[in-house]
Structure formats: structure tokens, C-alpha cells
Protein backbone atom coordinates (compact mmCIF):
# COMPACT_ATOMS: atom_id res chain seq x y z
CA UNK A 1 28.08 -104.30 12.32
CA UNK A 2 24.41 -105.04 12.16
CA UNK A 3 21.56 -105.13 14.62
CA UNK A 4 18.15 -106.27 15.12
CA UNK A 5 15.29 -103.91 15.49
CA UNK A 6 15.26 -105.14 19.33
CA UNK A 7 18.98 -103.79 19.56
CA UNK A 8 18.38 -100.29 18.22
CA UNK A 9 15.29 -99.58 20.32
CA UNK A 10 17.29 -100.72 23.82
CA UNK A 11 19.82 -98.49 22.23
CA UNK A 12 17.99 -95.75 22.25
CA UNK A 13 15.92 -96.43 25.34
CA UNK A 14 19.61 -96.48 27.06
CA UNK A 15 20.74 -92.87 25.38
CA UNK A 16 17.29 -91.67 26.79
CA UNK A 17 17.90 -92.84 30.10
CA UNK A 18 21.55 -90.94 30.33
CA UNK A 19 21.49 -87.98 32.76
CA UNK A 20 22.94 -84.63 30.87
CA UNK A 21 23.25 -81.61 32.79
CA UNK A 22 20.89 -78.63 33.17
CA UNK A 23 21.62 -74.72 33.25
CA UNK A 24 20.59 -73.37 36.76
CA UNK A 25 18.91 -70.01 36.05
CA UNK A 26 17.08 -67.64 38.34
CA UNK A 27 13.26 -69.58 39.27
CA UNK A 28 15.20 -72.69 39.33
CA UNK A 29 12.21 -74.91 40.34
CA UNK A 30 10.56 -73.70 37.28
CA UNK A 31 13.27 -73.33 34.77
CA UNK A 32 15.52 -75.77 35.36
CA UNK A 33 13.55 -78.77 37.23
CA UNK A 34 10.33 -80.24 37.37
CA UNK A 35 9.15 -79.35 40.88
CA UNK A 36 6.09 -80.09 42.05
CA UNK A 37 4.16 -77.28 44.60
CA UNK A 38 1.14 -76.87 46.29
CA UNK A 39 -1.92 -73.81 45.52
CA UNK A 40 -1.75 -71.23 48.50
CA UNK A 41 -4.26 -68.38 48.58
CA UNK A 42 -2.54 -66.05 51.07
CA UNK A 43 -4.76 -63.53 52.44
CA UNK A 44 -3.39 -60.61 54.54
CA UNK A 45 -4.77 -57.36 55.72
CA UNK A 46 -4.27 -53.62 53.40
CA UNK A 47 -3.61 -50.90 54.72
CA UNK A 48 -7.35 -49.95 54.78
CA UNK A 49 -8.45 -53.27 56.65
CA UNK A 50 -9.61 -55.19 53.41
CA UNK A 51 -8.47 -58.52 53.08
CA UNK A 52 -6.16 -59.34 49.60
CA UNK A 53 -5.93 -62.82 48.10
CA UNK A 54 -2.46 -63.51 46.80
CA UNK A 55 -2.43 -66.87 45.80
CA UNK A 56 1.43 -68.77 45.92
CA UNK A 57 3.34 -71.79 45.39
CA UNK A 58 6.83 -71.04 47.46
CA UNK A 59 5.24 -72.04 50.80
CA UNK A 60 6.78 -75.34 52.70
CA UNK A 61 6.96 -76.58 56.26
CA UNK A 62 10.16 -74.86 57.87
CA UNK A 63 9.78 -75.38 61.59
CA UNK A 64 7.94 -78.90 62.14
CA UNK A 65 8.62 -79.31 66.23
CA UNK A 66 8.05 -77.03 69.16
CA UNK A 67 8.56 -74.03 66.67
CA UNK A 68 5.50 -75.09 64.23
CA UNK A 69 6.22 -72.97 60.59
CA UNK A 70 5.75 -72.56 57.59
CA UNK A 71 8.21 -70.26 54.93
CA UNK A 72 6.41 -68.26 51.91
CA UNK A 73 8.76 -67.02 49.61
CA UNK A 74 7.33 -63.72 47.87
CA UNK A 75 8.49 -60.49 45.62
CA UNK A 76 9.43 -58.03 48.14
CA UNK A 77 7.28 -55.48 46.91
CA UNK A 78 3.60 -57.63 46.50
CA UNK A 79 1.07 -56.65 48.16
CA UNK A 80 1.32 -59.61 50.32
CA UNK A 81 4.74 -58.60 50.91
CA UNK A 82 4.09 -55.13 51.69
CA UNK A 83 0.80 -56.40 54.63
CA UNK A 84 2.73 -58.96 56.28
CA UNK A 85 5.72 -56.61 56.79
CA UNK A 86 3.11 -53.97 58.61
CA UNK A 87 0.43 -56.31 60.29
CA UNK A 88 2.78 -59.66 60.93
CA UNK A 89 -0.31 -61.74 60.21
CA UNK A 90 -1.10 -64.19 56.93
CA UNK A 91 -3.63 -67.00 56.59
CA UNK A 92 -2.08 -69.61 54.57
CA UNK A 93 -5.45 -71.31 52.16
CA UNK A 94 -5.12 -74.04 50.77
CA UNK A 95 -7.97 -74.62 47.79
CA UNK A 96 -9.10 -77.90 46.53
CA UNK A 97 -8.24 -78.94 42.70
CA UNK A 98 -10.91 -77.41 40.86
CA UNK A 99 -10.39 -75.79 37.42
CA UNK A 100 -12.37 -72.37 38.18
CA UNK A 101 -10.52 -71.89 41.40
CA UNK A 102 -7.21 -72.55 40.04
CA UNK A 103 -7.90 -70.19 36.91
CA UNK A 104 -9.20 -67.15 39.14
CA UNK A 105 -6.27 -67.97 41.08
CA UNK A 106 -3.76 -67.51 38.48
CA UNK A 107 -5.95 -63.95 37.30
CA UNK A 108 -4.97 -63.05 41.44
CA UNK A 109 -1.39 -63.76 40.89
CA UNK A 110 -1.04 -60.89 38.11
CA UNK A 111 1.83 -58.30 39.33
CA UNK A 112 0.58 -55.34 39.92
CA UNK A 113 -3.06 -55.11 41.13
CA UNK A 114 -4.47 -53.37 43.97
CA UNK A 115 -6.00 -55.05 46.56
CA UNK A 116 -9.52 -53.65 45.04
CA UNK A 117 -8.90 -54.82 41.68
CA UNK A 118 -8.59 -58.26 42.97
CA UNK A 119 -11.53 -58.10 45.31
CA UNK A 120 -13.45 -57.17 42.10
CA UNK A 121 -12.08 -60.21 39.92
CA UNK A 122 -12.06 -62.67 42.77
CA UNK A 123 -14.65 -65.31 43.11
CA UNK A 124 -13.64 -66.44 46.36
CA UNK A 125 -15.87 -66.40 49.19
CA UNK A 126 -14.05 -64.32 52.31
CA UNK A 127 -14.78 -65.80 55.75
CA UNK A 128 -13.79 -64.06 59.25
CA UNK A 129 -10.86 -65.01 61.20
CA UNK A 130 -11.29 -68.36 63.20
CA UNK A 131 -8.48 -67.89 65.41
CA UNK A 132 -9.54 -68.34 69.09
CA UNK A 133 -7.48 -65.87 70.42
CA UNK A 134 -7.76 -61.99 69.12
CA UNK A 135 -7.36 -58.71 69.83
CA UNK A 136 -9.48 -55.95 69.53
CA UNK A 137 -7.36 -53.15 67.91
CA UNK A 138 -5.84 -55.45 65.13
CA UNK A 139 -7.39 -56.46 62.35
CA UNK A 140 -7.08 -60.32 61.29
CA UNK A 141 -6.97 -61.43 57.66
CA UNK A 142 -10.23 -63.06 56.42
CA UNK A 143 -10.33 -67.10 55.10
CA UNK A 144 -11.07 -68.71 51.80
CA UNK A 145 -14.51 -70.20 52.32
CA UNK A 146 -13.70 -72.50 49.77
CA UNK A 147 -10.46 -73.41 50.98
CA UNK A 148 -10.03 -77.30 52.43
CA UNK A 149 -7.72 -76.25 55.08
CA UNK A 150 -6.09 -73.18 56.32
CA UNK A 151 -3.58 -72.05 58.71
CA UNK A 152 -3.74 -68.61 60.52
CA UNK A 153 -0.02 -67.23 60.92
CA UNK A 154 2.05 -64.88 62.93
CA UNK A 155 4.77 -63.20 61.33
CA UNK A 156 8.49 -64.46 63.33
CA UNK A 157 10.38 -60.71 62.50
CA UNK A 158 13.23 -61.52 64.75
CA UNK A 159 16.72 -62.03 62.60
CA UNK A 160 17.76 -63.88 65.77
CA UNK A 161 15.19 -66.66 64.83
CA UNK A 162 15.62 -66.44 61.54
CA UNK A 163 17.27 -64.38 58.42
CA UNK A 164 17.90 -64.59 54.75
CA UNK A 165 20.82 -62.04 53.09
CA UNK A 166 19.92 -63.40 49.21
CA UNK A 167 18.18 -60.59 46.76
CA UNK A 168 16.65 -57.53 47.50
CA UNK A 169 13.96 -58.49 45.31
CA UNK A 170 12.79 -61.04 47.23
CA UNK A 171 11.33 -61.67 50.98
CA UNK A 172 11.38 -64.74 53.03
CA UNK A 173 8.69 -64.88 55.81
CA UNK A 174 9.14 -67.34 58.75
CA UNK A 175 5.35 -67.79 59.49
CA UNK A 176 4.62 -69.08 63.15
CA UNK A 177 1.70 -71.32 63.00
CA UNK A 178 -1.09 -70.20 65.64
CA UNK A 179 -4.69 -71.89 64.55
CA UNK A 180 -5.09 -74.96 61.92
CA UNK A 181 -8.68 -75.13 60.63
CA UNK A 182 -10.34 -77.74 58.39
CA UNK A 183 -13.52 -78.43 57.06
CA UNK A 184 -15.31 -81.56 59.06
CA UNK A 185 -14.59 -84.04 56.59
CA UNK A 186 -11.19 -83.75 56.38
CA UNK A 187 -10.66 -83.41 59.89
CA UNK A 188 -12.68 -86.19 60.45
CA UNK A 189 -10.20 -87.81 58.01
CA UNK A 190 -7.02 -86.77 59.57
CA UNK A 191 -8.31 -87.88 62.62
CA UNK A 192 -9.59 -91.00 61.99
CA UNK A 193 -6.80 -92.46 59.56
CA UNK A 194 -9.23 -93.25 56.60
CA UNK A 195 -7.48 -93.19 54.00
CA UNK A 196 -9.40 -89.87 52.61
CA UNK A 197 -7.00 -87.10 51.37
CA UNK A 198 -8.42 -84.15 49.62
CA UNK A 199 -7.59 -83.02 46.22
CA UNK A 200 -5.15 -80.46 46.84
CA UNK A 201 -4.04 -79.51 43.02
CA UNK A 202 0.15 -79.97 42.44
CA UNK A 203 1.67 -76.29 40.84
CA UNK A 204 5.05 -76.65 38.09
CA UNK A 205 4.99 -72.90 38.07
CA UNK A 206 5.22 -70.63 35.22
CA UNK A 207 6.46 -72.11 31.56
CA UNK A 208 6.43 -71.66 27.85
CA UNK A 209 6.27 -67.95 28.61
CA UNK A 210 2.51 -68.53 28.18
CA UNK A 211 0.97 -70.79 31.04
CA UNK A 212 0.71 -72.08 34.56
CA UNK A 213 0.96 -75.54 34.57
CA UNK A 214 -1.20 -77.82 37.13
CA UNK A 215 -1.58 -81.62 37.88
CA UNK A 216 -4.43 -83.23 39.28
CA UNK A 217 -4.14 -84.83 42.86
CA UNK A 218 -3.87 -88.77 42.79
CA UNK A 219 -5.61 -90.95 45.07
CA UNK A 220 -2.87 -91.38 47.37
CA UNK A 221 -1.91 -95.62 48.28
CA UNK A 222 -0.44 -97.05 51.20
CA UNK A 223 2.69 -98.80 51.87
CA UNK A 224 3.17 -100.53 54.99
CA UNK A 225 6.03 -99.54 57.39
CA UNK A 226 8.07 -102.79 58.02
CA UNK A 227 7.20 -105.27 60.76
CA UNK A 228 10.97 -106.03 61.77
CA UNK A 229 11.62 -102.53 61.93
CA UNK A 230 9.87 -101.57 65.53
CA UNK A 231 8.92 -98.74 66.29
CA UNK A 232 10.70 -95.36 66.07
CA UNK A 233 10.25 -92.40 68.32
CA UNK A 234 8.41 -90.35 65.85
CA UNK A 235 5.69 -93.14 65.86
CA UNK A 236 4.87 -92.51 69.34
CA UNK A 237 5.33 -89.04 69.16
CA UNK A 238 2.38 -88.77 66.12
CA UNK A 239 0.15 -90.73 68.00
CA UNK A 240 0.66 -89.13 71.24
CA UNK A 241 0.46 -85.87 70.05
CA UNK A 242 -3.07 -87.28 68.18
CA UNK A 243 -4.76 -88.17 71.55
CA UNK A 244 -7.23 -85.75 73.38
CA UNK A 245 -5.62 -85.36 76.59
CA UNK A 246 -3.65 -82.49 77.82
CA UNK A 247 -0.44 -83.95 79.03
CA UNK A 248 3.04 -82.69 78.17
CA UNK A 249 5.67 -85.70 77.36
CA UNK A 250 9.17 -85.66 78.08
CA UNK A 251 11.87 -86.78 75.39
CA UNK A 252 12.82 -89.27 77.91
CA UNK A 253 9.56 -91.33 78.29
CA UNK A 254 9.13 -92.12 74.34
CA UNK A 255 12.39 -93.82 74.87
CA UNK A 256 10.79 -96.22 76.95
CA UNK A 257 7.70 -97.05 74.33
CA UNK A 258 9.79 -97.95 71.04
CA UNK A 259 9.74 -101.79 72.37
CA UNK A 260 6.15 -101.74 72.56
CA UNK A 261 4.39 -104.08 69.45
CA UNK A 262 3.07 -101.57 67.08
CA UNK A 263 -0.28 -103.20 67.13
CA UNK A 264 -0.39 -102.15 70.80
CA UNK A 265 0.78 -98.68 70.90
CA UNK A 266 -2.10 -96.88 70.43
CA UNK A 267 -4.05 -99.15 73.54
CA UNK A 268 -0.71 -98.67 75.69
CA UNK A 269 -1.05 -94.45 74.82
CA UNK A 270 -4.84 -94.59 75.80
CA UNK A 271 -4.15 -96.52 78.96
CA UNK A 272 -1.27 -94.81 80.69
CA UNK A 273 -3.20 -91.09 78.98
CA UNK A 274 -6.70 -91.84 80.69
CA UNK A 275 -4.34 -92.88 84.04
CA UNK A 276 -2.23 -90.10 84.18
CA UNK A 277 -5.25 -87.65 83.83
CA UNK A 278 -7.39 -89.53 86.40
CA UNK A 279 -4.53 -88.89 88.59
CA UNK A 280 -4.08 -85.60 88.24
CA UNK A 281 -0.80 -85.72 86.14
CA UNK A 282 0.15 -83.11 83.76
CA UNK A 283 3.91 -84.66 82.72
CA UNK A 284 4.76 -88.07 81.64
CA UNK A 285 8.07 -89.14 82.29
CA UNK A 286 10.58 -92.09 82.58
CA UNK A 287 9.67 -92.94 85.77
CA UNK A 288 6.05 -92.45 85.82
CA UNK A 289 6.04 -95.26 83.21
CA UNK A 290 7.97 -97.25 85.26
CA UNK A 291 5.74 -97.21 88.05
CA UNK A 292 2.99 -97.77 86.43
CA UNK A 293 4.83 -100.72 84.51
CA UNK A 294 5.10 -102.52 87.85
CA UNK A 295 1.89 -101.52 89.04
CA UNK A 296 0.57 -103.33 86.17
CA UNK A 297 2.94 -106.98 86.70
């Protein structure tokens, strides 16, 4: 049987499009998959009160309502480790896609190194804490100046919460989100819903036995959520919890928004917000919208 040149190349486009299975070996997200993770300089007190800079890829959003968390995933015995055990604190940094930063931050990562040895070779500028709340026995750990964002954590130690029985070699921290910082233009950014992201670089972890490999950040583009879908609860939710006001939301009173136009939600959040506080409310609920629902026919 013969075929044209056109035949043999969908041929082999087809044979390269087959799935064939993959070995699962220890690092799995590096070994065995292509999985993409973010740059995290994690700064944490010594045990002499400097701050150390171990920078990570293992850290995701755990706890995302009411419980706000993040989960690092470290070597038991890093230095990082070894503070976060003693003080409970970590500031999560997250560093902006630049080539320096990202090859200083790979010379951080190197097993082994005291916290001085890594002050020496770091060329990161340390800020103080910016949490608004501290104590004055305890020691917080210092920022990244160069960092784009960063979020000061609390240590959650209690197995009721949460616990992990895998190796011995490794340690899962629960960190409790307490104070997100960002530098004005980005909050200005989240804020405003510009369409600015910043250039946080994309991690594939450790390879060829040789390198660290990075990806640049993208522009990010925009795909609309569909029209005939309405609106969901978790709409309202982000742009409630978005607005300036202090006011507490029950479950019960998004419920009564999701058959509001989504051009109009934002307008209907302002409205009944500014109301509320001009009257002294501190709770929105079902039947506070309803009243003001007739109020306004």
C-alpha cells in the first residue's frame, strides 16, 4: 500500500498526538510532568534575629475563605524549615521576572548554607515588617524590597486544623495569611481592574541534573464570562468583598443578588453599602435587602 507525502505526515502527527504513560518518581512535578510554579523568596527569622531568604516554588493557595492560606512545602531540615517551626512566622515574596533576581535566587536555594552565607551572596534589598499589628518581644521576618507583592504569615501548628503523615523528610506548613502588601501600582491595578498584571516569572523546577528552568510571564488576555449565564454567588462575593466599607455579609443575602444584571451589580453593591453604613448597619442580610427593595418601588 502506498501513500502520499500528505498521508505519512498526518500519520505521524497522529502517533505524536497518542498519550503513553509516564513513571511517577519522587519530585513528581519535576520529573514526571511539566508543572508550572511560581518564584517565592521566603524570609523567616534565625535563631539570632537575622532574617534568611529561602527562595521556593511548592507554595499554593490552601485555605481561600474565612481561613485565608497558603501551604509551602519544604525539606524538613532547611533553614526555613527549622525558623518557622520555632518563631511560627514567614513572609511569603513574590519577585518580579527578572534574570538577576531569579539567578541569585537559585544561588539562595543551595542546600546547606547558613543564614550568613546567604546574607553575604544575596542581592536582595531587606525591608522591615509591614504588618500593622506586632509585638514587642518577637521578632518579625524582614521583606524583599524588590518583591511585587508579599504576604506576612502566621504559622497554623494545630494538627486539629491541619496535618500531613507523608515523609519525614519533608514539612508541610499551613501558613495563615495576616497582612497582604503590594507596591502602588499593582495595587492600584488589582483595584482598579486594568488589565495590568505583573511579571511574576513561571518555575519547572530542577532538570537535566544541571539547571532550573524558568518561563517568562505572558501578557495575560481576557475572555468574557457568558451573558446567559447570570451571575453566580462568587461574583458578588469578589466584588463585595472589593468595596471599602466595613460591613459583614451573610451567606443568605448574596442569594438574593444573583438575579441582578451583571452590568448593575457593582451600582446595586455601592447603593445598598453607602445605605447600610449611613444607617448605622454593620450586617447585611436577607431581609435588610428586602426592605430596602420595597423602599426603593
Amino acid at each position: 500500500m502506498f501513500y502520499a507525502l500528505s498521508d505519512v505526515k498526518g500519520i505521524v502527527m497522529k502517533m505524536q498526538d497518542r498519550f503513553e504513560q509516564v513513571t511517577v518518581l519522587d519530585n513528581f512535578y519535576q520529573t514526571s510532568f511539566f508543572y508550572p510554579m511560581p518564584v517565592v523568596l521566603v524570609t523567616t527569622v534565625s535563631e539570632d534575629g537575622r532574617t534568611n531568604i529561602g527562595p521556593y516554588s511548592l507554595c499554593f493557595p490552601f485555605g481561600i475563605a474565612g481561613r485565608r492560606a497558603m501551604m509551602l512545602i519544604s525539606r524538613a531540615d532547611s533553614n526555613t524549615a527549622v525558623n518557622i517551626r520555632r518563631s511560627k512566622l514567614a513572609s511569603l515574596n513574590f519577585i518580579i521576572d527578572k534574570k538577576s533576581h531569579l539567578a541569585n535566587a537559585v544561588r539562595l536555594g543551595y542546600p546547606g548554607q547558613t543564614t550568613d552565607e546567604k546574607l553575604k551572596e544575596s542581592i536582595f534589598t531587606l525591608l522591615p515588617s509591614m504588618r500593622t499589628e506586632k509585638e514587642k518581644d518577637i521578632s518579625y521576618p524582614e521583606i524583599i524590597g524588590e518583591a511585587a507583592a508579599v504576604m506576612e504569615c502566621m504559622w497554623e501548628d494545630d494538627p486539629g486544623v491541619f496535618s500531613y503523615r507523608g515523609s519525614s523528610e519533608e514539612s508541610h506548613f499551613l501558613l495563615v495569611i495576616e497582612n497582604i502588601i503590594m507596591k502602588k501600582k499593582w495595587r492600584q491595578a488589582l483595584t482598579n481592574g486594568n488589565g495590568r498584571f505583573p511579571g511574576l516569572p513561571i518555575d519547572y523546577g530542577y532538570r537535566d541534573s544541571k539547571y532550573f528552568w524558568f518561563a517568562s510571564h505572558r501578557k495575560p488576555y481576557k475572555e468574557p464570562i457568558p451573558s446567559d449565564k447570570g451571575i453566580d454567588i462568587n461574583s458578588i462575593i469578589y466584588q463585595v468583598q472589593r468595596m471599602p466599607y466595613d460591613l459583614k455579609w451573610e451567606d443568605a443575602a448574596y442569594e438574593k443578588l444573583v438575579k441582578v444584571p451583571r452590568i448593575f451589580l457593582k451600582r446595586v453593591l455601592e447603593s445598598i453599602s453607602k445605605r447600610a453604613v449611613e444607617e448605622g448597619v454593620k450586617v447585611i442580610t436577607p431581609q435588610l435587602l428586602d426592605e430596602y427593595n420595597k423602599k426603593r418601588k
